[in-house]
Protein backbone atom coordinates (compact mmCIF):
# COMPACT_ATOMS: atom_id res chain seq x y z
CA UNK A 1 0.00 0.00 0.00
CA UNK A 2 1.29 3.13 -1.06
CA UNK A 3 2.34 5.77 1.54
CA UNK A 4 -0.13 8.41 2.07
CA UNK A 5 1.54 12.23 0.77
CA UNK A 6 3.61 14.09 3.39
CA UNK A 7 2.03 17.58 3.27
CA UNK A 8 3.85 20.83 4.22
CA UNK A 9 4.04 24.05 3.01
CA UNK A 10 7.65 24.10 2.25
CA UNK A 11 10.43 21.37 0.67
CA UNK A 12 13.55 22.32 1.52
CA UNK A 13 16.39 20.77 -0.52
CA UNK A 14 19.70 20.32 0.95
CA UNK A 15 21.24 20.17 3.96
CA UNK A 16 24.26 22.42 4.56
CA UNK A 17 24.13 25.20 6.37
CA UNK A 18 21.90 27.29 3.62
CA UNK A 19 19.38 24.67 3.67
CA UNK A 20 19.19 23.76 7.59
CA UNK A 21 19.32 27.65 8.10
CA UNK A 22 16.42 28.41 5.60
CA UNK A 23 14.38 25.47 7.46
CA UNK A 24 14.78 26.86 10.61
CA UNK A 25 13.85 30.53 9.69
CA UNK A 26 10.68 29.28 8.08
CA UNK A 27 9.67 26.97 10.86
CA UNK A 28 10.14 29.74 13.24
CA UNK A 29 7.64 31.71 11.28
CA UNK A 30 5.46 29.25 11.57
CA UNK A 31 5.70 27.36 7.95
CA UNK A 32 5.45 23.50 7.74
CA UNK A 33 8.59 22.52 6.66
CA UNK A 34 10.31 19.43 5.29
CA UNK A 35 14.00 19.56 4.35
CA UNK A 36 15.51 16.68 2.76
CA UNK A 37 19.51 15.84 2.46
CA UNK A 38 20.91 13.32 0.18
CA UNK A 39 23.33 12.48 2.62
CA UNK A 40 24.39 13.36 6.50
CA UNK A 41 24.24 16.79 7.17
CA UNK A 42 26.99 19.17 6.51
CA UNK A 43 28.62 16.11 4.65
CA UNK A 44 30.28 18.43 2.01
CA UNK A 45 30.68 21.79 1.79
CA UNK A 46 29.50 22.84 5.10
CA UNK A 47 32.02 20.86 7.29
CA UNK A 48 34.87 22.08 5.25
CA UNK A 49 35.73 25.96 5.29
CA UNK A 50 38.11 27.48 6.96
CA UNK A 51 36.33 27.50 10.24
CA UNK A 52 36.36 30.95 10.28
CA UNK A 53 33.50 33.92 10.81
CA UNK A 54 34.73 36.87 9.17
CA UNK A 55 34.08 39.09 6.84
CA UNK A 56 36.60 38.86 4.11
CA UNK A 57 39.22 40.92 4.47
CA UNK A 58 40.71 40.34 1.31
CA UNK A 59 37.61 40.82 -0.98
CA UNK A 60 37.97 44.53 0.03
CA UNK A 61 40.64 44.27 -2.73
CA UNK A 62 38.12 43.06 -4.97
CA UNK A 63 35.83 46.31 -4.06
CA UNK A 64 33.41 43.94 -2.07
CA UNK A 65 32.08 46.44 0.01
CA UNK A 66 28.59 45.18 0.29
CA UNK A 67 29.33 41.40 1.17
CA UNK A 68 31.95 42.73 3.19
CA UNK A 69 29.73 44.87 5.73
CA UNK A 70 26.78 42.46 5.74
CA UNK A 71 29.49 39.41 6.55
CA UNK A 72 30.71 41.95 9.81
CA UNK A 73 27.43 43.14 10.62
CA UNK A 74 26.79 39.28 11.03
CA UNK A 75 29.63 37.86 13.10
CA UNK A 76 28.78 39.31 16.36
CA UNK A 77 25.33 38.33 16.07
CA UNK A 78 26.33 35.07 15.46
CA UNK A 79 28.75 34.65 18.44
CA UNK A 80 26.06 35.80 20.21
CA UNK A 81 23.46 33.53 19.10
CA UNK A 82 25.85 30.39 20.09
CA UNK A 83 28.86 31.45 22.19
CA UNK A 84 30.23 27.38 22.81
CA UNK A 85 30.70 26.70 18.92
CA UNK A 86 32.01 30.22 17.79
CA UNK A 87 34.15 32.49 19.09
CA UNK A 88 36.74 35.48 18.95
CA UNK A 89 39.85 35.05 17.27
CA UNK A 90 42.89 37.54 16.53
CA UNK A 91 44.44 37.46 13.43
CA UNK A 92 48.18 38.22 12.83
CA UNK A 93 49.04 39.56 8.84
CA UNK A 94 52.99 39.52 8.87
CA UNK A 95 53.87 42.72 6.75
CA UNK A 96 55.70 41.69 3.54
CA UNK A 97 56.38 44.65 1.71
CA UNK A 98 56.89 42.98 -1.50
CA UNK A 99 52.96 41.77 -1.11
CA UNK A 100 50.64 44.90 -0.29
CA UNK A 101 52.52 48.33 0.95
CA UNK A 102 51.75 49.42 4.91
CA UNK A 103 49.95 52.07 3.86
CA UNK A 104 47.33 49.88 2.03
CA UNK A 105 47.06 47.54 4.65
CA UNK A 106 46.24 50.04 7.36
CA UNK A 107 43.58 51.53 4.74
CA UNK A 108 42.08 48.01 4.33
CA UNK A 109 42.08 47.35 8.41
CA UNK A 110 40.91 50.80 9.35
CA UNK A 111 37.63 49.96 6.41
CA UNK A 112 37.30 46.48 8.56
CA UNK A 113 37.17 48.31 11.64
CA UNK A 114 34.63 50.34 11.03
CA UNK A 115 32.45 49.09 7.87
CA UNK A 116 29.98 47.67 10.81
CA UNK A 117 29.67 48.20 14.57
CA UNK A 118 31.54 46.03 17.10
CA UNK A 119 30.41 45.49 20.96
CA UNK A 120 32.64 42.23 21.39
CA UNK A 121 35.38 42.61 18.67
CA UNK A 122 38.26 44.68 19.44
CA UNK A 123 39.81 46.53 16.66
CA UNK A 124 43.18 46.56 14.93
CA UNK A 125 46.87 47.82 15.62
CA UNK A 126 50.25 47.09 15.03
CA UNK A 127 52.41 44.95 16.32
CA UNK A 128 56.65 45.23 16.51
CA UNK A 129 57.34 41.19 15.62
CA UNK A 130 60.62 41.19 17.34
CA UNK A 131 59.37 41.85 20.90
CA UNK A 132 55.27 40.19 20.49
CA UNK A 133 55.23 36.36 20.99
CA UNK A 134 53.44 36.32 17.93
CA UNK A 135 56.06 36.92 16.49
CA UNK A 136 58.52 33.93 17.84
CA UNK A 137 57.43 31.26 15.32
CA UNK A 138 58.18 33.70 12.11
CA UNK A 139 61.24 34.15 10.26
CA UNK A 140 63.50 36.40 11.72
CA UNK A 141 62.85 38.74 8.41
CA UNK A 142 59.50 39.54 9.45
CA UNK A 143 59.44 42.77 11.97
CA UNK A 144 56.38 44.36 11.49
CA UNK A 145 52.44 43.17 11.51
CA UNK A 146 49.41 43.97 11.72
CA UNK A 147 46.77 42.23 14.44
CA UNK A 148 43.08 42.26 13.82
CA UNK A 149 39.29 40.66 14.73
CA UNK A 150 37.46 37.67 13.00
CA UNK A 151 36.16 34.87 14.88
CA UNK A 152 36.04 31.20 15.04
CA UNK A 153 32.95 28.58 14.34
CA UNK A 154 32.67 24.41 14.38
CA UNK A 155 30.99 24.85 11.20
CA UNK A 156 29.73 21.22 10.94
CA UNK A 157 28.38 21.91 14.47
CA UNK A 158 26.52 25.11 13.62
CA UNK A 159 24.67 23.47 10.75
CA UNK A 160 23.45 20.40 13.04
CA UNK A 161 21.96 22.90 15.34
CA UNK A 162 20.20 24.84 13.56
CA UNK A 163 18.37 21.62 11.81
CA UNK A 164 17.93 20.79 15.40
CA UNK A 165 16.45 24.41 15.81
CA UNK A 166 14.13 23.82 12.76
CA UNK A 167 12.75 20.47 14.63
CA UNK A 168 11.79 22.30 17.32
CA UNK A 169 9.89 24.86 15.48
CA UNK A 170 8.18 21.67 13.78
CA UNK A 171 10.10 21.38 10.70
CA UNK A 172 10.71 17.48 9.80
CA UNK A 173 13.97 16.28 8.77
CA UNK A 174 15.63 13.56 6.63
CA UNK A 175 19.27 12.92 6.27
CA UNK A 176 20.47 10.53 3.72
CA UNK A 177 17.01 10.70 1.85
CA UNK A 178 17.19 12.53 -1.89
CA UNK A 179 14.36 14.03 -3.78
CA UNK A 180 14.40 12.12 -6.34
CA UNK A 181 11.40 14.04 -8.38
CA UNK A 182 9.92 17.12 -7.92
CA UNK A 183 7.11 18.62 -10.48
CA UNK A 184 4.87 21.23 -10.18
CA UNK A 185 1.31 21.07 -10.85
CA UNK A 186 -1.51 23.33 -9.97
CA UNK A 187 -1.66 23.07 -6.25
CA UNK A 188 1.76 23.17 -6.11
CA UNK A 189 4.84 20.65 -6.13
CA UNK A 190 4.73 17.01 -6.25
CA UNK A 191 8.08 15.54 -4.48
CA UNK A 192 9.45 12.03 -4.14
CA UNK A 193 11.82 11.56 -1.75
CA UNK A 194 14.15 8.41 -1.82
CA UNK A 195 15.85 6.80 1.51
CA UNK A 196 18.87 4.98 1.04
CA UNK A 197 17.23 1.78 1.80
CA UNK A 198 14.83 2.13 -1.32
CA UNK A 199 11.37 3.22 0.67
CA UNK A 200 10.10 6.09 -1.14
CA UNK A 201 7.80 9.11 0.62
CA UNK A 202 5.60 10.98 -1.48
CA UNK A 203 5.57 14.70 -0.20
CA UNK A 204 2.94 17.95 -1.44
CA UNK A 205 4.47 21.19 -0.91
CA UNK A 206 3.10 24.59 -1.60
CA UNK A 207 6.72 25.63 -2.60
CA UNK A 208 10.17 24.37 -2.97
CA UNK A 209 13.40 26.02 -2.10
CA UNK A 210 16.64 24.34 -3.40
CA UNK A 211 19.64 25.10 -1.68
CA UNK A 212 21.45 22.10 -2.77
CA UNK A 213 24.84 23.80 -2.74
CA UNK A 214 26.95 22.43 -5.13
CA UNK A 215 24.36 20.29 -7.01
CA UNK A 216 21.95 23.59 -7.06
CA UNK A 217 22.44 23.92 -10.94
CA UNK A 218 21.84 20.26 -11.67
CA UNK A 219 19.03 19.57 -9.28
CA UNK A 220 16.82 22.28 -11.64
CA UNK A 221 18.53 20.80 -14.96
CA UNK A 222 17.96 16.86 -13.87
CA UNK A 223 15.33 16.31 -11.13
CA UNK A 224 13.07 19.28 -11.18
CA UNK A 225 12.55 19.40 -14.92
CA UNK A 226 9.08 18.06 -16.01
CA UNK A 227 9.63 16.09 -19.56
CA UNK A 228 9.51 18.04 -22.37
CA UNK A 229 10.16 21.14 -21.05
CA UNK A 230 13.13 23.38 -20.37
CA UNK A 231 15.04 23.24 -17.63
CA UNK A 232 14.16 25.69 -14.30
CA UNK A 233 18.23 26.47 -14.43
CA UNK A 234 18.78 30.21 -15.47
CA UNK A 235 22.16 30.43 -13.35
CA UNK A 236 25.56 29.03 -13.78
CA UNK A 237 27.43 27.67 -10.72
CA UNK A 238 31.21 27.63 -10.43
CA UNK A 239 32.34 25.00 -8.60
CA UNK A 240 35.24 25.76 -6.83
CA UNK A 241 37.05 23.38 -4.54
CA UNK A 242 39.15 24.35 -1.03
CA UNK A 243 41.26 22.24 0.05
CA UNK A 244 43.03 22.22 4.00
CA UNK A 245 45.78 20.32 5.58
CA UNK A 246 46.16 19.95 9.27
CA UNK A 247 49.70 19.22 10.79
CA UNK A 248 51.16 19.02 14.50
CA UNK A 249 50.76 22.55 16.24
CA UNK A 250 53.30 25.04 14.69
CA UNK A 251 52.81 27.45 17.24
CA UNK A 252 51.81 27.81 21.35
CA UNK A 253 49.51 31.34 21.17
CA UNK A 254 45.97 31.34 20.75
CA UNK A 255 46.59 33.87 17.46
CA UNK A 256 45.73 33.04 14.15
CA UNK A 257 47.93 34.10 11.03
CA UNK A 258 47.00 35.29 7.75
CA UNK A 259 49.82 34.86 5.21
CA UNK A 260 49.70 37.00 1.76
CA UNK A 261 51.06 34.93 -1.45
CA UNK A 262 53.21 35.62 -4.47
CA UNK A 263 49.69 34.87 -6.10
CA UNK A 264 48.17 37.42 -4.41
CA UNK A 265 46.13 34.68 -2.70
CA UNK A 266 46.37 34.77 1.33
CA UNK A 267 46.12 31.23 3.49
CA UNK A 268 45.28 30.70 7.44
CA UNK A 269 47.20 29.07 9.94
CA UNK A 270 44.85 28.41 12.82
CA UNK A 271 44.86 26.93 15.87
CA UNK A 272 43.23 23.75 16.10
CA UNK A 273 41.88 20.70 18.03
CA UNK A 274 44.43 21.94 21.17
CA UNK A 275 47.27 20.11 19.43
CA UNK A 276 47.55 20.96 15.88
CA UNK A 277 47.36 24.09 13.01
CA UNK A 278 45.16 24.05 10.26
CA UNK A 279 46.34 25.53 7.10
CA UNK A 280 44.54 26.53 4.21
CA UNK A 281 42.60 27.18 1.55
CA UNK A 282 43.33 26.74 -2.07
CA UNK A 283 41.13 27.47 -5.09
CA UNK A 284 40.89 25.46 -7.79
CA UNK A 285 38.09 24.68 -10.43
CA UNK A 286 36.29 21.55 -10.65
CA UNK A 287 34.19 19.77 -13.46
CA UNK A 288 31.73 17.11 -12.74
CA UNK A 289 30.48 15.73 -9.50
CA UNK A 290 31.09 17.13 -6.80
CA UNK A 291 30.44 14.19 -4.35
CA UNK A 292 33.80 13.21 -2.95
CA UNK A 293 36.46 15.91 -3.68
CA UNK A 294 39.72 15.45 -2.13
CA UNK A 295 43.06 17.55 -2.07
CA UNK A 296 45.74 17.02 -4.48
CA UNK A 297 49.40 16.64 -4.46
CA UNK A 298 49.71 19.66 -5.59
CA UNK A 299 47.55 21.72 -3.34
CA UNK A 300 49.25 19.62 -0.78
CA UNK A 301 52.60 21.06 -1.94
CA UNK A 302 51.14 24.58 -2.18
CA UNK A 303 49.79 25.10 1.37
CA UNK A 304 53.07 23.69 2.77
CA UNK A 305 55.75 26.16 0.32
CA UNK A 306 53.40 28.89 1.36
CA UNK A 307 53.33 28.50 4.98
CA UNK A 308 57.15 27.84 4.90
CA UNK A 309 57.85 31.20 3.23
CA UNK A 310 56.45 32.28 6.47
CA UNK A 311 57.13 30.05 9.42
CA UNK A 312 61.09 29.46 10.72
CA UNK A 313 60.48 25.51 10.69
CA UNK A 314 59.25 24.78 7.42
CA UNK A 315 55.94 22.37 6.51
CA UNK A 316 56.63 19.37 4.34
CA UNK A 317 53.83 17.12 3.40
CA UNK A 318 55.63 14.48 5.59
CA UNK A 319 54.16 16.58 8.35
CA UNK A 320 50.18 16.33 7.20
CA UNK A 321 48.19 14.20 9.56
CA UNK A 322 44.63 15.09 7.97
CA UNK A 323 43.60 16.89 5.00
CA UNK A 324 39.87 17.95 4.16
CA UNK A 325 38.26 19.82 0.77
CA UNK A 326 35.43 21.05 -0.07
CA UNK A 327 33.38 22.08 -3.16
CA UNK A 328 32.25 25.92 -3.38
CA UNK A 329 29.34 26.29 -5.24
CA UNK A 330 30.12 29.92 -6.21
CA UNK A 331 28.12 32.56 -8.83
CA UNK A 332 29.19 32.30 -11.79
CA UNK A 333 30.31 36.07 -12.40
CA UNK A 334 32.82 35.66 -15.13
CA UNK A 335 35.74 36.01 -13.52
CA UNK A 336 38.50 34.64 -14.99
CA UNK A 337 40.61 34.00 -11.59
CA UNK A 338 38.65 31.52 -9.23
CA UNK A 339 39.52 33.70 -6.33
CA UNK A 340 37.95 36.58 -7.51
CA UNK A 341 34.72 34.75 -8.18
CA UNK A 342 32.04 36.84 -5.83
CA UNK A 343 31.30 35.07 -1.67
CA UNK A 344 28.22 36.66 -1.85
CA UNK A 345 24.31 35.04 -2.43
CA UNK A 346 21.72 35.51 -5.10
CA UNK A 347 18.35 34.31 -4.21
CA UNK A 348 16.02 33.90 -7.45
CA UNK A 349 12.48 33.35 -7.04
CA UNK A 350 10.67 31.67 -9.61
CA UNK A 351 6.76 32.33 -9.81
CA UNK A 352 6.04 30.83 -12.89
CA UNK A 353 3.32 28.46 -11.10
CA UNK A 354 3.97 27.13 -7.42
CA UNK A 355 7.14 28.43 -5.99
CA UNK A 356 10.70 28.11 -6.48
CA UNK A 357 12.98 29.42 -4.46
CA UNK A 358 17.07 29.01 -5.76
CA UNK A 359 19.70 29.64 -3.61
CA UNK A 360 22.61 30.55 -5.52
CA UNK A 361 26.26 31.18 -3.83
CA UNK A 362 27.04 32.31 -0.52
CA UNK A 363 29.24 31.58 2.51
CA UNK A 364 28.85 30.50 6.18
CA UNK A 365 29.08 33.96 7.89
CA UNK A 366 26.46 35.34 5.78
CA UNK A 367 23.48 32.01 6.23
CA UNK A 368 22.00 33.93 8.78
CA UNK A 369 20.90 36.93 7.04
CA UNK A 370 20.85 34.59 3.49
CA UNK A 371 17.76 32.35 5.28
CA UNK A 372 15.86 35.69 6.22
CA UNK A 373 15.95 36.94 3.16
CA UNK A 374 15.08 33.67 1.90
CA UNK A 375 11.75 33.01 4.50
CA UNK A 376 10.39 36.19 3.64
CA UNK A 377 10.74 35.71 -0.06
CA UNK A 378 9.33 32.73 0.33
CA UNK A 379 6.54 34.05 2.87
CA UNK A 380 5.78 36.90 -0.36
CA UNK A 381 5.74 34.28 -3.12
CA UNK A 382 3.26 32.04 -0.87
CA UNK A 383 1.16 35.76 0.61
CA UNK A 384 1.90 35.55 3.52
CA UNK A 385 4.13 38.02 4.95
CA UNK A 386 5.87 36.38 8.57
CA UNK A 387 7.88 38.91 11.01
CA UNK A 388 11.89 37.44 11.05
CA UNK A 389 12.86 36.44 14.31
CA UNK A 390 16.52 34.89 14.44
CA UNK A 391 18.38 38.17 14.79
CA UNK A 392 18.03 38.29 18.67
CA UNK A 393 17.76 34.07 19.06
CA UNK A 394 19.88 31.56 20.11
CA UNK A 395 20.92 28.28 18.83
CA UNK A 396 20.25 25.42 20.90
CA UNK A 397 22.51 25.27 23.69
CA UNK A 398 23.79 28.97 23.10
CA UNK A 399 21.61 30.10 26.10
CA UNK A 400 23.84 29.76 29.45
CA UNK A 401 21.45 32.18 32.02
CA UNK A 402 20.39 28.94 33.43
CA UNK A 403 24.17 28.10 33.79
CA UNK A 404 25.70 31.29 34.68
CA UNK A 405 23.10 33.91 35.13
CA UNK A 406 23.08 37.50 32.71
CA UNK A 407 24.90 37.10 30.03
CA UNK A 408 27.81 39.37 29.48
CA UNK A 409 30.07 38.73 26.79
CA UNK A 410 30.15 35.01 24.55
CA UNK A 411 33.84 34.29 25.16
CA UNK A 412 33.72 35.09 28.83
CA UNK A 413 30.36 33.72 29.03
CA UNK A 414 31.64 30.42 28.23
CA UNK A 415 34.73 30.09 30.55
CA UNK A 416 31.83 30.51 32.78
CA UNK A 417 30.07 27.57 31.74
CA UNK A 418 33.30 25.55 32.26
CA UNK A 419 33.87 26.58 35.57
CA UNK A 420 30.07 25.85 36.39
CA UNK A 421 30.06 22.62 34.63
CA UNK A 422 32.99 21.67 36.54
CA UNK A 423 31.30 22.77 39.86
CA UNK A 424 27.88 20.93 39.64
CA UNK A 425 30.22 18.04 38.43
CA UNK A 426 33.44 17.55 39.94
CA UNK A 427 33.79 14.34 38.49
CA UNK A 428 34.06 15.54 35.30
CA UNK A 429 37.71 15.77 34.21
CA UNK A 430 38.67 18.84 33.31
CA UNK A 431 39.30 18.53 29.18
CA UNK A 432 36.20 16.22 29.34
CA UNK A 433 33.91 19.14 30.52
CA UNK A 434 35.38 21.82 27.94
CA UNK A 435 34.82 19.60 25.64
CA UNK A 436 31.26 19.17 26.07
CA UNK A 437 31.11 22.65 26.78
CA UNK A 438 32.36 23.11 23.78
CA UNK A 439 29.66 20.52 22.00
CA UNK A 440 26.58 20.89 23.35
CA UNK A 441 26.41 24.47 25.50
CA UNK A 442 23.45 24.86 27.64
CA UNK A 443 21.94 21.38 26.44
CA UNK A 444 25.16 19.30 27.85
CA UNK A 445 22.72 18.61 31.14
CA UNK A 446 20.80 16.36 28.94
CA UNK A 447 23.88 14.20 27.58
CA UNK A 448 24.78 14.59 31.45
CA UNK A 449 21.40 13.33 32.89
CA UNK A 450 21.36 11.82 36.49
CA UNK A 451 25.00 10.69 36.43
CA UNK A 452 26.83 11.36 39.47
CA UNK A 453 30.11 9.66 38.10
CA UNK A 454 31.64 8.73 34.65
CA UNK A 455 30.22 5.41 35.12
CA UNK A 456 26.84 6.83 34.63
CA UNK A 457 27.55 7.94 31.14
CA UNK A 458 28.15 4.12 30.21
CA UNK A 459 30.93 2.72 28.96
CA UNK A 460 33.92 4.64 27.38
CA UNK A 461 33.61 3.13 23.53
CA UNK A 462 36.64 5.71 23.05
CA UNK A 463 39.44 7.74 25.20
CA UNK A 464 36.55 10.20 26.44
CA UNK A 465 33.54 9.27 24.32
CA UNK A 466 31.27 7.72 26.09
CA UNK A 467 28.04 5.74 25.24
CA UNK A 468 25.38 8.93 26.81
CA UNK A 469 27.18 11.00 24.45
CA UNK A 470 26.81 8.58 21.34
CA UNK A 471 23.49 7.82 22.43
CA UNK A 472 22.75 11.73 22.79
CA UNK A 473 24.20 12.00 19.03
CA UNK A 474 21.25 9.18 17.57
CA UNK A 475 18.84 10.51 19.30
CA UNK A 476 19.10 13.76 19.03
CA UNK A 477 21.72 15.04 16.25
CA UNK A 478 20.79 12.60 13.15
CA UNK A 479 24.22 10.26 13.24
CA UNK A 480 24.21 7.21 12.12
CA UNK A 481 27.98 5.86 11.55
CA UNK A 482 31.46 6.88 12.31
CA UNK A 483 32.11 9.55 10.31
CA UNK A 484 29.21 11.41 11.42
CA UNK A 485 30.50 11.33 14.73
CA UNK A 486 34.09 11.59 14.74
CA UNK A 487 34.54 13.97 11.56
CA UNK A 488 31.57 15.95 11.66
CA UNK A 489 29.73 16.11 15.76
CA UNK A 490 33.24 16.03 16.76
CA UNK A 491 36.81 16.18 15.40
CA UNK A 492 37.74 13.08 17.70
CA UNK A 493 39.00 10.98 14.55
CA UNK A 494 41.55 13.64 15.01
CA UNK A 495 42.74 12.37 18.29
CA UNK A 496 42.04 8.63 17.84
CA UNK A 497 44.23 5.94 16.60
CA UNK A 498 42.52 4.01 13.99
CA UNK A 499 41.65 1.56 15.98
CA UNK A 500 39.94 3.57 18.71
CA UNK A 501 38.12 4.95 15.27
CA UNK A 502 37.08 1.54 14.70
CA UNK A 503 35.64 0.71 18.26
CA UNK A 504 33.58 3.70 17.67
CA UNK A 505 32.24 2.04 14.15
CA UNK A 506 32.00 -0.80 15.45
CA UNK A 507 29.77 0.29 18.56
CA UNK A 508 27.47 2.32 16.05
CA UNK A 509 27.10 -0.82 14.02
CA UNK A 510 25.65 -2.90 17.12
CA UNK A 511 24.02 -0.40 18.91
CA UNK A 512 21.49 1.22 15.85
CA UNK A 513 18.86 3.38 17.11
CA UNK A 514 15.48 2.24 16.42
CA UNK A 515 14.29 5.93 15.01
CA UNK A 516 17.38 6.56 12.95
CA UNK A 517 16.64 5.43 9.90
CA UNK A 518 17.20 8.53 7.89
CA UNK A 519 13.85 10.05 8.25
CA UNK A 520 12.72 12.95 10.88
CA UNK A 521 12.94 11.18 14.63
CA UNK A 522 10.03 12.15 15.76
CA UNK A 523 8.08 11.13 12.62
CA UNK A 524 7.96 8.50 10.19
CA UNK A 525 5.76 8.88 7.22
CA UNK A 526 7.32 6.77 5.15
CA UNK A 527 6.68 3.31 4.06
């Protein structure tokens, strides 16, 4: 017997941060909403950026001004909203006067400083190299710099709470389930959506928003074409891949550095994970699927001759432990250089019949503000203006009053939760609870429960992972196998030997929970 249709008002597709952000904004407002992701969430592009919340100092070069000041005007909001996953970071620029002259730096800094307001952010200043400890891992020919404010986010994190956000507003959510049709008729669109164990879940929607990233383009040109028409695609996407290697800590300060290139490119070295620095990004253009894109030798060799023309002990590849990439589904503005292809969004509605909303572009400081402007397009297209709302919220677990009283400022505010954490449980040891802290924010009481010693979070499957935890991350965050939990909840693969990583698999594998199957938790419609 076939399934009975899923009815909502909206079909979100995709489920990166776009798409989990855009859900949540429209279930706030009241919408029903389904979102559907082909795979786990933040399995591509979402879990690997740079990390970073910032606005872009370098596209001021590129006369950016607009993406710029909405990307600043965003990234104290955002630490606001969820002060254990993002945070303030300072960011050293070595002056290479070969690269940009002093003068054009300080121009660029004192627009960065003041293109949007800052309550949390300090601003920027120079720093003498020689006498700064900053300045102790550099090469000797570096004297001068310049430090200023971005900030930090667990970007795989961020996109997990907000769909967690959007099932508490109502929304309904499937991870590894693809919408494998979509047509429009008169009442509006006609979805299929596939789970990866075959069962298929017919789904009405009034309208559709794709925010499929990468596959954006090809979802309008393959899956939401009806026969014998043209396809819904009017954009071009440039797919743009970023690649990252992580090595052994290069550095003891809690700085950041941004490096300028013969290229005119820049790259980060960032703390990372306590014990190691993340380097990156490159940009190179891809053709073809995007599904599975890796690093290269070559970008491999890149990142490590550029951070070398910096550092006194130089990066070889032989010093990689991890690397990561990740596809950019970028405008296509005709630029010819890959790096000067636009950060910013384009949302294009589509009226002709039910709804269509395509989300084109963008980057992870800007989703905030990108899913406004998307709900209330897609509240106008359906006539029915909502009020926003997210501005002033938090993300689950970014509310610590019931932790630590008014809240002051998020970096402080979250030492605070530490030391509190570690009060109510002195059992805890002490990386343990900053780690959760870290996690899970106001909501680590629930992974926490009624234990009154580490034996009440079950047994410890891993060096400080612990069954409540992987139990809390079923339940409650959508993961189903390793990866989801050690490369994407956490970064504990990091820390793990491989065969720690396999105990972790392996207790996954014989512990399933009986509502993750893909579909929303809380509700199965499909048969």
């Amino acid at each position: 017997m076939a399934a009975a249709p899923l009815d909502c008002d909206v079909l979100v597709v995709g489920g990166g941060i776009n798409g989990c952000g855009i859900a949540r904004d429209l279930a706030g407002r009241g919408w029903r909403v389904v979102l559907a992701e082909q795979d786990d969430l933040a399995a591509h592009t979402s879990s690997s950026s740079t990390k970073l919340i910032h606005g872009g100092l370098r596209y001021l070069e590129y006369r950016e001004f607009s993406l710029v000041r909405k990307a600043l005007q965003e990234r104290e909001v955002l630490l606001k909203s969820a002060p254990h996953i993002m945070w303030p970071l300072r960011f050293v620029m070595p002056h290479d006067p070969a690269m940009r002259p002093a003068w054009l730096i300080r121009l660029g800094l004192f627009l960065y400083d003041h293109l949007a307001r800052r309550e949390v952010l300090p601003g920027s200043h120079g720093v003498d190299l020689r006498q700064h400890p900053v300045g102790a891992p550099l090469q000797d020919r570096f004297t001068r710099g310049f430090v200023y404010s971005d900030g930090w986010v667990d970007d795989a994190r961020l996109v997990v709470l907000n769909a967690i956000d959007a099932r508490a507003h109502g929304a309904q959510v499937f991870t590894r389930t693809r919408v494998s049709h979509a047509q429009r008729d008169a009442q509006g669109w006609q979805a299929t959506l596939t789970l990866a164990d075959g069962r298929r879940c017919p789904v009405r929607a009034r309208a559709l928003v794709n925010a499929a990233g990468p596959w954006a383009e090809s979802f309008l040109r393959e899956t939401a074409r009806p026969a014998g028409q043209e396809a819904l695609a009017t954009k071009s996407l440039r797919l743009v891949k970023g690649s990252h290697i992580v090595v052994r800590r290069c550095f003891e300060h809690d700085h950041a550095y941004i490096f300028q290139n013969p290229d005119k490119r820049i790259i980060f070295a960032i703390p990372y994970e306590r014990d190691f620095t993340l380097i990156g990004t490159t940009d190179q253009e891809i053709h073809g699927d995007p599904r599975g894109a890796a690093i290269a030798e070559d970008e491999i060799a890149y990142l490590c001759a550029q951070a070398s023309r910096y550092f006194k002990r130089a990066v070889t590849p032989a010093d990689v432990v991890w690397t990561y990439a990740g596809v950019r589904p970028l405008l296509d503005d005709a630029s010819g250089d890959p790096s000067a292809v636009t950060r910013d969004y384009l949302l294009e509605p589509n009226r002709e019949g039910a709804p269509l909303l395509s989300v084109w572009g963008g980057k992870i400081t800007t989703f905030r503000k990108l899913a406004e402007d998307a709900a209330t397009e897609v509240g106008q297209m359906l006539g029915e203006a909502r009020r926003p709302w997210t501005e002033g919220a938090f993300l689950p677990g970014g509310d610590l009053r019931d932790w630590i009283g008014p809240a002051r400022r998020p970096d402080t505010d979250f030492e605070r939760l530490v030391q509190t954490l570690g009060q109510r449980h002195p059992w805890l040891p002490g990386p343990l609870a900053r780690r959760l802290a870290r996690a899970y924010g106001a909501r680590v009481g629930a992974l926490i429960g009624q234990a009154h010693s580490l034996a009440g979070l079950g047994a410890e499957v891993a060096p400080g992972l612990y069954e409540a935890e992987l139990r809390l991350l079923q339940r409650e965050e959508w993961a189903q196998d390793a990866d989801d939990v050690l490369w994407r909840r956490s970064k504990l693969g990091l820390h793990y030997t491989p065969e720690e990583r396999q105990r972790v698999s392996d207790w996954l594998r014989s512990h399933p929970h009986p509502e993750n199957d893909g579909t929303d938790m809380k509700v199965n419609p499909c048969s």
